[in-house]
PDB file of N, CA and C in Angstrom:
ATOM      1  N   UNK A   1       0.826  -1.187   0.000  1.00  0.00           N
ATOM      2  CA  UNK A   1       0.000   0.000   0.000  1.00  0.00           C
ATOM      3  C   UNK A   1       0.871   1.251   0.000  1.00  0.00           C
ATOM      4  N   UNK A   2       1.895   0.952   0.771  1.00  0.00           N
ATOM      5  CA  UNK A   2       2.843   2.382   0.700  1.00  0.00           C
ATOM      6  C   UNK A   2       3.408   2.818  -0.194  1.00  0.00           C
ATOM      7  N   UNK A   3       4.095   1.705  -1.462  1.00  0.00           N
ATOM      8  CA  UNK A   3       4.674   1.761  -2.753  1.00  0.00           C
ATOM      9  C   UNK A   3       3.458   2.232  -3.531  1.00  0.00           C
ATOM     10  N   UNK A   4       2.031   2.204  -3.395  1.00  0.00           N
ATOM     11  CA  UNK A   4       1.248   2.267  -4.295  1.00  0.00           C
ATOM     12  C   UNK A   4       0.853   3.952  -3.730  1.00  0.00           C
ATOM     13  N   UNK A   5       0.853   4.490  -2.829  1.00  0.00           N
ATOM     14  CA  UNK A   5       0.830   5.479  -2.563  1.00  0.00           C
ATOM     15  C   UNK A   5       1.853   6.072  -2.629  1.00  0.00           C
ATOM     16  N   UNK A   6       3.283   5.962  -3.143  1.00  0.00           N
ATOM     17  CA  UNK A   6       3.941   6.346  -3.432  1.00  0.00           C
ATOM     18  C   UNK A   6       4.032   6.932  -4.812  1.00  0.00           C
ATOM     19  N   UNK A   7       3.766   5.700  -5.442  1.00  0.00           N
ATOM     20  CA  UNK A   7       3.150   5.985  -7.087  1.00  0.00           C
ATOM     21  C   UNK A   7       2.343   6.782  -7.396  1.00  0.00           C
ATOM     22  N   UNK A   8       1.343   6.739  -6.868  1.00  0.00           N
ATOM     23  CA  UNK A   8       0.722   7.416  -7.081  1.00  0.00           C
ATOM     24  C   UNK A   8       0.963   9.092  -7.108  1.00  0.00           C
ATOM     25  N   UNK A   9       1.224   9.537  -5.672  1.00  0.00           N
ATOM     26  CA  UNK A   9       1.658  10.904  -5.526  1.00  0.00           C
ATOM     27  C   UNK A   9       2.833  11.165  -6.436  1.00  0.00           C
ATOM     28  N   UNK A  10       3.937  10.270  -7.257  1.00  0.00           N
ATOM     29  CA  UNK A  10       4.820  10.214  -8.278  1.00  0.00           C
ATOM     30  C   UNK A  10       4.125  10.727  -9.336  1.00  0.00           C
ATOM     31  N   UNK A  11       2.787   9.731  -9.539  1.00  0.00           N
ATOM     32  CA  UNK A  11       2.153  10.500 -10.915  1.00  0.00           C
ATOM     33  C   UNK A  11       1.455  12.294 -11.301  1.00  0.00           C
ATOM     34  N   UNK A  12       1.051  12.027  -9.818  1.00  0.00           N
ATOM     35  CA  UNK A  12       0.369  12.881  -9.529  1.00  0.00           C
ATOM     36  C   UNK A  12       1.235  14.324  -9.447  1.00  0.00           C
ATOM     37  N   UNK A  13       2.463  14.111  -9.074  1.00  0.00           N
ATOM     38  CA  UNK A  13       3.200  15.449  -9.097  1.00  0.00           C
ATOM     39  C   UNK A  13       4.301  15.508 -10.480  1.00  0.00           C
ATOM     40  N   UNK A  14       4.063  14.520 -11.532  1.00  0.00           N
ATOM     41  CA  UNK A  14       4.867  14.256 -12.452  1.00  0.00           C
ATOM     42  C   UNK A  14       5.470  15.429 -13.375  1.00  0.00           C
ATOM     43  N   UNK A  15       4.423  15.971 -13.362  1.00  0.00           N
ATOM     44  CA  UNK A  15       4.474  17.060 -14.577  1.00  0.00           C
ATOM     45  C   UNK A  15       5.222  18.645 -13.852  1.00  0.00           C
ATOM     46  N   UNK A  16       5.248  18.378 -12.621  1.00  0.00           N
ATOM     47  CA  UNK A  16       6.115  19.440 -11.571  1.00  0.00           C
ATOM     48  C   UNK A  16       7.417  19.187 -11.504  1.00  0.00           C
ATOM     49  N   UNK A  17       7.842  17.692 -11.647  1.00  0.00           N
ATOM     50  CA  UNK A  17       9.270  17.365 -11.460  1.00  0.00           C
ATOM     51  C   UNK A  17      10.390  17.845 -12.067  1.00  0.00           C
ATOM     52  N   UNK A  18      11.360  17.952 -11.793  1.00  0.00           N
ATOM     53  CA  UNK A  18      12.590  18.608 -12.323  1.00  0.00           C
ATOM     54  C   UNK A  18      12.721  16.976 -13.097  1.00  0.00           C
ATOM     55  N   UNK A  19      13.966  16.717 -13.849  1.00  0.00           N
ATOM     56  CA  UNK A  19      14.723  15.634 -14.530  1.00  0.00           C
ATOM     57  C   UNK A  19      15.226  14.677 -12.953  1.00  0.00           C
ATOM     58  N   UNK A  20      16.100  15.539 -12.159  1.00  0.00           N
ATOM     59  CA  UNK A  20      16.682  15.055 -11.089  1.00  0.00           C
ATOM     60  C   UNK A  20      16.037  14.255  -9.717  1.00  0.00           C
ATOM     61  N   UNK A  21      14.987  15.670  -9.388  1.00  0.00           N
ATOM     62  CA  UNK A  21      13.546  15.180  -8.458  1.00  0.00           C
ATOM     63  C   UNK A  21      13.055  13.620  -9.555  1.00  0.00           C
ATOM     64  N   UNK A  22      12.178  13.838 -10.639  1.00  0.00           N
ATOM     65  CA  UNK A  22      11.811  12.634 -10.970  1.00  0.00           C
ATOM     66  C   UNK A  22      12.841  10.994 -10.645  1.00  0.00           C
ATOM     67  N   UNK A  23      13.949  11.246 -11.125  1.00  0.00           N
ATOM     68  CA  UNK A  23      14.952  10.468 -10.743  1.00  0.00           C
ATOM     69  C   UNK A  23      14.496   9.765  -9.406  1.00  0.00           C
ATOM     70  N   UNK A  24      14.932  10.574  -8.955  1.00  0.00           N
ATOM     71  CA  UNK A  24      15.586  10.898  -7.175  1.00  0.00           C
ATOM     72  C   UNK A  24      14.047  10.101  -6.656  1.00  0.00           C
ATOM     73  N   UNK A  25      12.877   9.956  -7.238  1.00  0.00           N
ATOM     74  CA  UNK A  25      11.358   9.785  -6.743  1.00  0.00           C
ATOM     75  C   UNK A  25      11.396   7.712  -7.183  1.00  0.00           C
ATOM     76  N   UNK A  26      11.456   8.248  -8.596  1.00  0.00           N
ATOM     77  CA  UNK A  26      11.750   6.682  -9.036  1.00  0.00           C
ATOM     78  C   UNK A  26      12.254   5.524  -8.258  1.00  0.00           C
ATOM     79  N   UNK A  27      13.973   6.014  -7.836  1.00  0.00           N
ATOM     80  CA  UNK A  27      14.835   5.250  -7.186  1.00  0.00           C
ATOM     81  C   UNK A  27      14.179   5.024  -6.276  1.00  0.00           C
ATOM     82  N   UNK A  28      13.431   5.541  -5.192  1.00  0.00           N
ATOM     83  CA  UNK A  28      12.839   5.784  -4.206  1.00  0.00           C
ATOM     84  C   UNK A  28      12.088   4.265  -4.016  1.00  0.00           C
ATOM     85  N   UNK A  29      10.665   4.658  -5.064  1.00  0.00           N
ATOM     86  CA  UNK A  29       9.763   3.760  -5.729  1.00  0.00           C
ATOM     87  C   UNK A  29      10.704   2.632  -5.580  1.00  0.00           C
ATOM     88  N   UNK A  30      11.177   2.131  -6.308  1.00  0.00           N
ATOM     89  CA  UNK A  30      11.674   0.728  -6.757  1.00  0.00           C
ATOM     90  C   UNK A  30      12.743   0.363  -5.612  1.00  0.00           C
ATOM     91  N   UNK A  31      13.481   1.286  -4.636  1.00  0.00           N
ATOM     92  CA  UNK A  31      13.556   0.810  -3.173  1.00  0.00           C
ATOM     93  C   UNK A  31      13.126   0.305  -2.574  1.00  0.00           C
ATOM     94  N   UNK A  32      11.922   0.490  -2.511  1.00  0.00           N
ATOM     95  CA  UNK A  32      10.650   0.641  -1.113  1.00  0.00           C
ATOM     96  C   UNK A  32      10.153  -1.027  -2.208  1.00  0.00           C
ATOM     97  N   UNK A  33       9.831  -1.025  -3.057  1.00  0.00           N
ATOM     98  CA  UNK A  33       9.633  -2.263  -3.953  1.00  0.00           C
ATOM     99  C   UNK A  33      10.605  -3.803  -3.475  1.00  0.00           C
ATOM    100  N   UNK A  34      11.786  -3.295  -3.657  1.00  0.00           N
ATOM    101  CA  UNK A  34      12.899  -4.062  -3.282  1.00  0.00           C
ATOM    102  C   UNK A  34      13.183  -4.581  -1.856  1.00  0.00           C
ATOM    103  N   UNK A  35      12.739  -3.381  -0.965  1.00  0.00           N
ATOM    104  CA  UNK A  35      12.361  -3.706   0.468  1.00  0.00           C
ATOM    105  C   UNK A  35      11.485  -4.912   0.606  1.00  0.00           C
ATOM    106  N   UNK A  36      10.371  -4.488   0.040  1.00  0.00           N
ATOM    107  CA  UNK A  36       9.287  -4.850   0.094  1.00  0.00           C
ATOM    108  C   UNK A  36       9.234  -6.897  -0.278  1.00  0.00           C
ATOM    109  N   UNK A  37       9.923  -7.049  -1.700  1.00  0.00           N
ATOM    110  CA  UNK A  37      10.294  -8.445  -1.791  1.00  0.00           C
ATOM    111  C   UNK A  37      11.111  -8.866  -1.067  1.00  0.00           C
ATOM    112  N   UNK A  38      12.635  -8.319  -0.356  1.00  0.00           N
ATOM    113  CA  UNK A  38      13.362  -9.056   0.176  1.00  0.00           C
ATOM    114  C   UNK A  38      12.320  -9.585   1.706  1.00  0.00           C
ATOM    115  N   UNK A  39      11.560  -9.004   1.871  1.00  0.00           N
ATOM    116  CA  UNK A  39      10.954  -9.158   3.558  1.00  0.00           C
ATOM    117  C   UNK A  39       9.983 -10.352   2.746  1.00  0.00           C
ATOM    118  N   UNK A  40       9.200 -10.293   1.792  1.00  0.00           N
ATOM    119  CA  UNK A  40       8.330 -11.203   1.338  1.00  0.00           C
ATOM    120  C   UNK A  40       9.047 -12.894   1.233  1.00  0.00           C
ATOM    121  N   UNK A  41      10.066 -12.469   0.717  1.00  0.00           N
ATOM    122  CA  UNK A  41      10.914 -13.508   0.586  1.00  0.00           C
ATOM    123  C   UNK A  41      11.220 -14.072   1.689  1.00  0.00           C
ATOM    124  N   UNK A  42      12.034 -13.271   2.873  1.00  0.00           N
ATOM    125  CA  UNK A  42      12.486 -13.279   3.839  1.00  0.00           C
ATOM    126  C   UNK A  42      11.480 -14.571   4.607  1.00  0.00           C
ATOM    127  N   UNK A  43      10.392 -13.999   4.779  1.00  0.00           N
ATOM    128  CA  UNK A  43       8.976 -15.001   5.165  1.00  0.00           C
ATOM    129  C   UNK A  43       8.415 -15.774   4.814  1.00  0.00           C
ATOM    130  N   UNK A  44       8.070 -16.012   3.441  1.00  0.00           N
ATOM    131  CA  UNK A  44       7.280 -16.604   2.849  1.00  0.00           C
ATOM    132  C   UNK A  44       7.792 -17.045   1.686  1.00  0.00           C
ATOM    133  N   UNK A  45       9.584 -16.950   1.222  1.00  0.00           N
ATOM    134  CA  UNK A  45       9.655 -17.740   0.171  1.00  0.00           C
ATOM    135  C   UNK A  45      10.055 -18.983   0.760  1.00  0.00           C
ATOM    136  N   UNK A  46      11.051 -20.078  -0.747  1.00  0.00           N
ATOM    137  CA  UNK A  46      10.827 -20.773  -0.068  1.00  0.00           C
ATOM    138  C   UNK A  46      11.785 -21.505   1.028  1.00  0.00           C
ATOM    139  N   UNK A  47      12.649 -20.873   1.232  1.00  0.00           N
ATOM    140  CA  UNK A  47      13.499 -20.815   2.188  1.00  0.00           C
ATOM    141  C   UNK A  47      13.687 -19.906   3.675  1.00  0.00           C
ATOM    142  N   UNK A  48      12.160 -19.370   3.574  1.00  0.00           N
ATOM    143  CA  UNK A  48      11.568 -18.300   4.331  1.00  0.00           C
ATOM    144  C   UNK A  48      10.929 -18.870   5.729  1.00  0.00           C
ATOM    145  N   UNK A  49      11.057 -18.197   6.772  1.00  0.00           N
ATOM    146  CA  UNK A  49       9.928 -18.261   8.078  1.00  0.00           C
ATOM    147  C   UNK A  49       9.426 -19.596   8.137  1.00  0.00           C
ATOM    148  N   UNK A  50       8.297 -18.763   7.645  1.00  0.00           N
ATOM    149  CA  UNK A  50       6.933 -20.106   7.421  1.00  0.00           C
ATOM    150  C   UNK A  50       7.167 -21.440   7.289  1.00  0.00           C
ATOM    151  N   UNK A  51       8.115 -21.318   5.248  1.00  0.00           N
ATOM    152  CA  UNK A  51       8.579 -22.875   5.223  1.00  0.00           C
ATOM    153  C   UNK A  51       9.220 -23.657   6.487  1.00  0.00           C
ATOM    154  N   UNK A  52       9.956 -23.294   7.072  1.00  0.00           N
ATOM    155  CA  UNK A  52      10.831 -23.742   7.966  1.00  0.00           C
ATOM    156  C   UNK A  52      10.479 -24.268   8.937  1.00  0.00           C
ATOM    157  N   UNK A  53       9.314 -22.871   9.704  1.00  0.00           N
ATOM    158  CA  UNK A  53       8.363 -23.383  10.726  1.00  0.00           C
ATOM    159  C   UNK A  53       7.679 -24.803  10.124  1.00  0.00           C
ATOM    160  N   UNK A  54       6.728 -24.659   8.766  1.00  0.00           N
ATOM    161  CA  UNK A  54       5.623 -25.361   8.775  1.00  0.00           C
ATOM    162  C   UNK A  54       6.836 -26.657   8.747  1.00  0.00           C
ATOM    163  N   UNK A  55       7.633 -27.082   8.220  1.00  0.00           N
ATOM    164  CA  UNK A  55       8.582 -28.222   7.956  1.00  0.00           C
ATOM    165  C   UNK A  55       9.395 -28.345   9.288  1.00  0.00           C
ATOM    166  N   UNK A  56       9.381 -27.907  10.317  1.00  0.00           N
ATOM    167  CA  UNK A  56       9.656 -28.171  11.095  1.00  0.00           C
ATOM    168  C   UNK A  56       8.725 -29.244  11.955  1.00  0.00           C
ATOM    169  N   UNK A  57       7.160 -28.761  11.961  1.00  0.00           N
ATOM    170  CA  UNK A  57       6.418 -28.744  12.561  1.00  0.00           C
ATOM    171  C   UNK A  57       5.250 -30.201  11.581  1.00  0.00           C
ATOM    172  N   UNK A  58       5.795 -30.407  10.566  1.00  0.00           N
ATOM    173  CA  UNK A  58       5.420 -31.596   9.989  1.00  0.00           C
ATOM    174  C   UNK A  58       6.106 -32.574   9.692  1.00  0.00           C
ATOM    175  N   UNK A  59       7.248 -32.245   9.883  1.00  0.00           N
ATOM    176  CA  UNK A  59       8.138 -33.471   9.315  1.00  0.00           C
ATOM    177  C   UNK A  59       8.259 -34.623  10.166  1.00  0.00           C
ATOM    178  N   UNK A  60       8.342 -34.659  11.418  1.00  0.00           N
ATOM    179  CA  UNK A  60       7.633 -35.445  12.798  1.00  0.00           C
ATOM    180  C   UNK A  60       6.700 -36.714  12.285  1.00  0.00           C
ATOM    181  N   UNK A  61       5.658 -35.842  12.369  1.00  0.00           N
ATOM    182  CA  UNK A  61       4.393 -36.367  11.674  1.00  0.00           C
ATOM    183  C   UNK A  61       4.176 -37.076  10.236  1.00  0.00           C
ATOM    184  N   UNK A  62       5.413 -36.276   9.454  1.00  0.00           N
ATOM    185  CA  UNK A  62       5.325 -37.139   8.162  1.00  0.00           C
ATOM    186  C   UNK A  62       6.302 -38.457   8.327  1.00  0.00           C
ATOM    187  N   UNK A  63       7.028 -38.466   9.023  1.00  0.00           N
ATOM    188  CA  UNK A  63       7.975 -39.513   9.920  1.00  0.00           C
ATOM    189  C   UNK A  63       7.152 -39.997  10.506  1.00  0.00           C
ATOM    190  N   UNK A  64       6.560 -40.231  11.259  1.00  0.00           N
ATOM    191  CA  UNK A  64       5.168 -41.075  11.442  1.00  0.00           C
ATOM    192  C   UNK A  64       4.454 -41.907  11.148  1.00  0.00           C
ATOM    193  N   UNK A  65       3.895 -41.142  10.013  1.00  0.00           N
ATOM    194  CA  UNK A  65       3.008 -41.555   8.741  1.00  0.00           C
ATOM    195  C   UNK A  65       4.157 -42.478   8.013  1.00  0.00           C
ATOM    196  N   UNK A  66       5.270 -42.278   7.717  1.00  0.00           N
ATOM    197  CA  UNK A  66       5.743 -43.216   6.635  1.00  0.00           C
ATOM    198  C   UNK A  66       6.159 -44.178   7.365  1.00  0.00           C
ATOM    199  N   UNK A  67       6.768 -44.142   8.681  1.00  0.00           N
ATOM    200  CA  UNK A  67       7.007 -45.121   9.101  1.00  0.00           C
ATOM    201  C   UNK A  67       5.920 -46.317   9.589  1.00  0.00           C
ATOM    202  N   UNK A  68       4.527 -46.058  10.229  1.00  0.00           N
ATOM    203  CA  UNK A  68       3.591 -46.848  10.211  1.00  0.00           C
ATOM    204  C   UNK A  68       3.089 -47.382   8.539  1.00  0.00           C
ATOM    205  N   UNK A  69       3.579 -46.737   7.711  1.00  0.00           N
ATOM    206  CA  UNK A  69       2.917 -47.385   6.575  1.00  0.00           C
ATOM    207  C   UNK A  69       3.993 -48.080   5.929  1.00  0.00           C
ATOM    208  N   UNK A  70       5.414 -48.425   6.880  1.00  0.00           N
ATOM    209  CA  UNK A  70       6.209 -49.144   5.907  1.00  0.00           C
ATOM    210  C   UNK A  70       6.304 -50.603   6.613  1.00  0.00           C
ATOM    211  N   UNK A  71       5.729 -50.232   7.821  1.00  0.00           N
ATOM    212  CA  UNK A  71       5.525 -51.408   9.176  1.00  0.00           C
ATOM    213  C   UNK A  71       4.468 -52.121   8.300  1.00  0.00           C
ATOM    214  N   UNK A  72       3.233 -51.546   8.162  1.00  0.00           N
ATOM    215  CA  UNK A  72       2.103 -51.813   7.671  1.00  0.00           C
ATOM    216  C   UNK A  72       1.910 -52.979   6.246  1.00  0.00           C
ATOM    217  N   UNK A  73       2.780 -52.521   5.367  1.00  0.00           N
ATOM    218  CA  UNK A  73       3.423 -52.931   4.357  1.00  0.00           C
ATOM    219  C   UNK A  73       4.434 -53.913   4.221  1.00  0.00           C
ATOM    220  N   UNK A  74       5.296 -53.828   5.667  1.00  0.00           N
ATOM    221  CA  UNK A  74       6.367 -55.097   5.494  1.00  0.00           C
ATOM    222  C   UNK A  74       5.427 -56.117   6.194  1.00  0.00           C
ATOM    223  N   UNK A  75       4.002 -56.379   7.231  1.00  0.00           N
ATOM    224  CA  UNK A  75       3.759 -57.125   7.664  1.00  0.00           C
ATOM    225  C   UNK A  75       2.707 -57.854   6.779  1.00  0.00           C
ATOM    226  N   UNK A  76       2.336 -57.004   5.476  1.00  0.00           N
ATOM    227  CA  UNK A  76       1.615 -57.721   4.724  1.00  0.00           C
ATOM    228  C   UNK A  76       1.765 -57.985   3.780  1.00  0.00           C
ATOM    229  N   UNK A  77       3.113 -57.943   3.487  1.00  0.00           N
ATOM    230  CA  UNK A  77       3.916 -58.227   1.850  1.00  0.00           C
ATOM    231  C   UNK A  77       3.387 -56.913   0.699  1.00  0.00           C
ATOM    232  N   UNK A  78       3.172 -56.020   1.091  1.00  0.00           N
ATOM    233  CA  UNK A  78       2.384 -55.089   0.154  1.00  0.00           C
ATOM    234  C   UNK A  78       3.962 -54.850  -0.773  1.00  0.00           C
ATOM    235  N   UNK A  79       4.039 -54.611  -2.373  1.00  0.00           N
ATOM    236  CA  UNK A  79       4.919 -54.030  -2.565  1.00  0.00           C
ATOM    237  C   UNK A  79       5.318 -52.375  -3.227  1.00  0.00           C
ATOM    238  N   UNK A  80       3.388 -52.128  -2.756  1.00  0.00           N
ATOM    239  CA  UNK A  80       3.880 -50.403  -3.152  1.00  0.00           C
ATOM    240  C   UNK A  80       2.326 -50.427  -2.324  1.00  0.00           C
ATOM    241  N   UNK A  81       2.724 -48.660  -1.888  1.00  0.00           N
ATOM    242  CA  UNK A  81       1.130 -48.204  -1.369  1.00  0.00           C
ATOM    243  C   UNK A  81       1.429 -47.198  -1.860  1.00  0.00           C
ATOM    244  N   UNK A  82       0.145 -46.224  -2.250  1.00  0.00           N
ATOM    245  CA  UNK A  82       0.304 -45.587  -3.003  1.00  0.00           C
ATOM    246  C   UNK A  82      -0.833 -44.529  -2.278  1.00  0.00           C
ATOM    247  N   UNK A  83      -0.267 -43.061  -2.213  1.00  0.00           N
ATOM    248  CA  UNK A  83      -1.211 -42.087  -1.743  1.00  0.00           C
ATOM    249  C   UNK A  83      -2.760 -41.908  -2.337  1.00  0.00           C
ATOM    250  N   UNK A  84      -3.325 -42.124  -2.174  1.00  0.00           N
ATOM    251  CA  UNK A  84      -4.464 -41.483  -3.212  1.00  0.00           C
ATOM    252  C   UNK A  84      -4.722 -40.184  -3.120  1.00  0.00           C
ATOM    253  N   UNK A  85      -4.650 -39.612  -2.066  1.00  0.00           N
ATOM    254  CA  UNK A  85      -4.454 -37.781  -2.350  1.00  0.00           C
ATOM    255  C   UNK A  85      -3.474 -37.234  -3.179  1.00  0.00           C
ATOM    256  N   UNK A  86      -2.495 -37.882  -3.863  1.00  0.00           N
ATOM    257  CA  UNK A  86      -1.420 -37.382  -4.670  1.00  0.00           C
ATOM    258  C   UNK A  86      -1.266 -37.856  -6.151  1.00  0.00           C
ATOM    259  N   UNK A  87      -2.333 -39.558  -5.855  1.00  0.00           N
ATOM    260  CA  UNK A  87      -1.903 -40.093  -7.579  1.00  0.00           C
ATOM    261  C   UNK A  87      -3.136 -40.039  -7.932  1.00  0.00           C
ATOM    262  N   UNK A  88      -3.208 -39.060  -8.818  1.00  0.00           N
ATOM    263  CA  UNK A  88      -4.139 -38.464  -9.421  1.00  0.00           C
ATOM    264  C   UNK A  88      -4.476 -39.487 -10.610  1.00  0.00           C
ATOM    265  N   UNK A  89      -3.702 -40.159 -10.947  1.00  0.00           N
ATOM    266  CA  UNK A  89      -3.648 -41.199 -12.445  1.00  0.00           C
ATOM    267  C   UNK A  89      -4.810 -42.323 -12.262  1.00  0.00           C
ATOM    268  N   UNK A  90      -5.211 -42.660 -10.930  1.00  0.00           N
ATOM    269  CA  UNK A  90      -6.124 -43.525  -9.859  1.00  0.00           C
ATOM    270  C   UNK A  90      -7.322 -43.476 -10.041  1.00  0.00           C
ATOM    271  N   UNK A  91      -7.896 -43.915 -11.344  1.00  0.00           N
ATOM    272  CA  UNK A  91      -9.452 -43.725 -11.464  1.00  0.00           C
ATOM    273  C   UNK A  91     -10.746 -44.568 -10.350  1.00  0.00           C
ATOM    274  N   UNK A  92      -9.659 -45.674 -10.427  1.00  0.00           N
ATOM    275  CA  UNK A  92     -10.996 -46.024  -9.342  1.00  0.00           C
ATOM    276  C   UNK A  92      -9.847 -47.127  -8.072  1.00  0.00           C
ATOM    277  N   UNK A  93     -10.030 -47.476  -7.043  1.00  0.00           N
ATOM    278  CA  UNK A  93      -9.654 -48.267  -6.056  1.00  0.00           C
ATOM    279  C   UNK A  93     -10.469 -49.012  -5.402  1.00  0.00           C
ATOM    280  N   UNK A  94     -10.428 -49.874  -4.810  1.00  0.00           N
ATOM    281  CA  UNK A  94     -11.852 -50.721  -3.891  1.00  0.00           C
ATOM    282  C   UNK A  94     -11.126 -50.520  -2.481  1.00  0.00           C
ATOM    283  N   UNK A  95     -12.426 -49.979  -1.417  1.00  0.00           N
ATOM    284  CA  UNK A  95     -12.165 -49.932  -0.581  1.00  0.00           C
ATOM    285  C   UNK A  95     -11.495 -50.998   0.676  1.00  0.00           C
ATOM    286  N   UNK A  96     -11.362 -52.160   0.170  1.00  0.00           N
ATOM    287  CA  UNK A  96     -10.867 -53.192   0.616  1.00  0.00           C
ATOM    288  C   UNK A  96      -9.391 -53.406   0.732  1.00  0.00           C
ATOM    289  N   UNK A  97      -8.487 -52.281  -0.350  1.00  0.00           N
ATOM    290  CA  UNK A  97      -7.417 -52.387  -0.271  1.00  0.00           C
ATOM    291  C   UNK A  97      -6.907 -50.966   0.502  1.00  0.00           C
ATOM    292  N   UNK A  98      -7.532 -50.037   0.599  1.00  0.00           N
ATOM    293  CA  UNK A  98      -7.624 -48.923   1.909  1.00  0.00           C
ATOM    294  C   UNK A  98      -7.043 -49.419   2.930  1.00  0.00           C
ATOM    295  N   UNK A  99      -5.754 -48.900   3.424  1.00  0.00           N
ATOM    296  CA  UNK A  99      -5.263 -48.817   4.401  1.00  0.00           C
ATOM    297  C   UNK A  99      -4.851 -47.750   5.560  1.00  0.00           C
ATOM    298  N   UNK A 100      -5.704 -46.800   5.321  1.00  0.00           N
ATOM    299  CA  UNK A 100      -5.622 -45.699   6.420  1.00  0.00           C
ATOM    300  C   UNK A 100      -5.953 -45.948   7.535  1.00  0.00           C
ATOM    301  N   UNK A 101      -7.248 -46.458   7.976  1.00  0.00           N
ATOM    302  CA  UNK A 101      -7.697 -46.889   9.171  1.00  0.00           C
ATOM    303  C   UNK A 101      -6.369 -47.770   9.942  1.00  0.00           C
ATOM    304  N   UNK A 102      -5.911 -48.436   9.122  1.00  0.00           N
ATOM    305  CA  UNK A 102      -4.475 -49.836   9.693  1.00  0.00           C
ATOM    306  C   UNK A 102      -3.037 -48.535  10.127  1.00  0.00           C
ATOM    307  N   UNK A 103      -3.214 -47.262   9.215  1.00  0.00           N
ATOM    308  CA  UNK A 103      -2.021 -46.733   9.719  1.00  0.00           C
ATOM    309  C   UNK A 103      -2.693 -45.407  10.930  1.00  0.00           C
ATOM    310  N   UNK A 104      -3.638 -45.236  10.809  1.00  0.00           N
ATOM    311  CA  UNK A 104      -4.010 -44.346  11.842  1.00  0.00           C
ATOM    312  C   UNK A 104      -4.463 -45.119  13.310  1.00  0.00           C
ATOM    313  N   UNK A 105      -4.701 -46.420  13.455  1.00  0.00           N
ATOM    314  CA  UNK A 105      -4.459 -47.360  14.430  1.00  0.00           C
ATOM    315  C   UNK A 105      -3.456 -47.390  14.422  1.00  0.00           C
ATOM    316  N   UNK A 106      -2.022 -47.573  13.879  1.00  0.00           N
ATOM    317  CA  UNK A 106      -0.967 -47.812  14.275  1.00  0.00           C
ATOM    318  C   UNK A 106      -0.229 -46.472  14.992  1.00  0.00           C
ATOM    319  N   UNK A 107      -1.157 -45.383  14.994  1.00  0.00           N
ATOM    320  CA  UNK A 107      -0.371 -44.094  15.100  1.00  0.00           C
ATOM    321  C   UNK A 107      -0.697 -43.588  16.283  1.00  0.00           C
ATOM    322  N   UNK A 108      -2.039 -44.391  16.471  1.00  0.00           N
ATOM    323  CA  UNK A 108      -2.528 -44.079  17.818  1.00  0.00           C
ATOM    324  C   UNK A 108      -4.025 -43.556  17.587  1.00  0.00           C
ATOM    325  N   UNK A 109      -4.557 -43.341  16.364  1.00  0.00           N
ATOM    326  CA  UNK A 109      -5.419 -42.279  16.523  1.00  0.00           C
ATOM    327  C   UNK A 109      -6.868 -43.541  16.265  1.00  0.00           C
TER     328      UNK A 109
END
């Protein structure tokens, strides 16, 4: 909002500017821009805050999950399980070969 109110009052006083002032306004602009991504980044790319937190804070849990489903799998000779939230290629499955209930008992839940 501040870069855009920046711009704005840029346009708005455009036709007043010296060569130098305009300059001097620009650089400004595309500072406050540059600010503006490194902090975005800073947080929310993907080597940012968030990622770190949220991967901190799931990876536990996804350690968990793979490990009850490899228990799950070595005790029943399975030789692939396969997400169905991810393999999209999966037109149809029978619920008989569903094994969530077997790894969310194993997880505790």
């Amino acid at each position: 909002q501040e870069v855009e109110a920046m711009y704005k009052k840029y346009q708005a006083d455009l036709v007043f500017l010296a060569g130098e002032e305009k300059t001097k306004r620009e650089n400004e602009i595309v500072a406050k821009e540059n600010e503006i991504n490194t902090l975005r980044n800073k947080y929310f790319g993907q080597q940012g805050e968030l990622f770190k937190r949220r991967e901190a804070i799931m990876k536990p849990i996804q350690d968990d999950i793979y490990n009850a489903v490899k228990e799950i799998a070595a005790v029943n000779s399975y030789q692939a399980v396969v997400d169905r939230a991810s393999a999209t290629s999966i037109i149809f499955a029978s619920p008989d070969i569903d094994i969530s209930d077997q790894v969310l008992s194993r997880l505790g839940y």
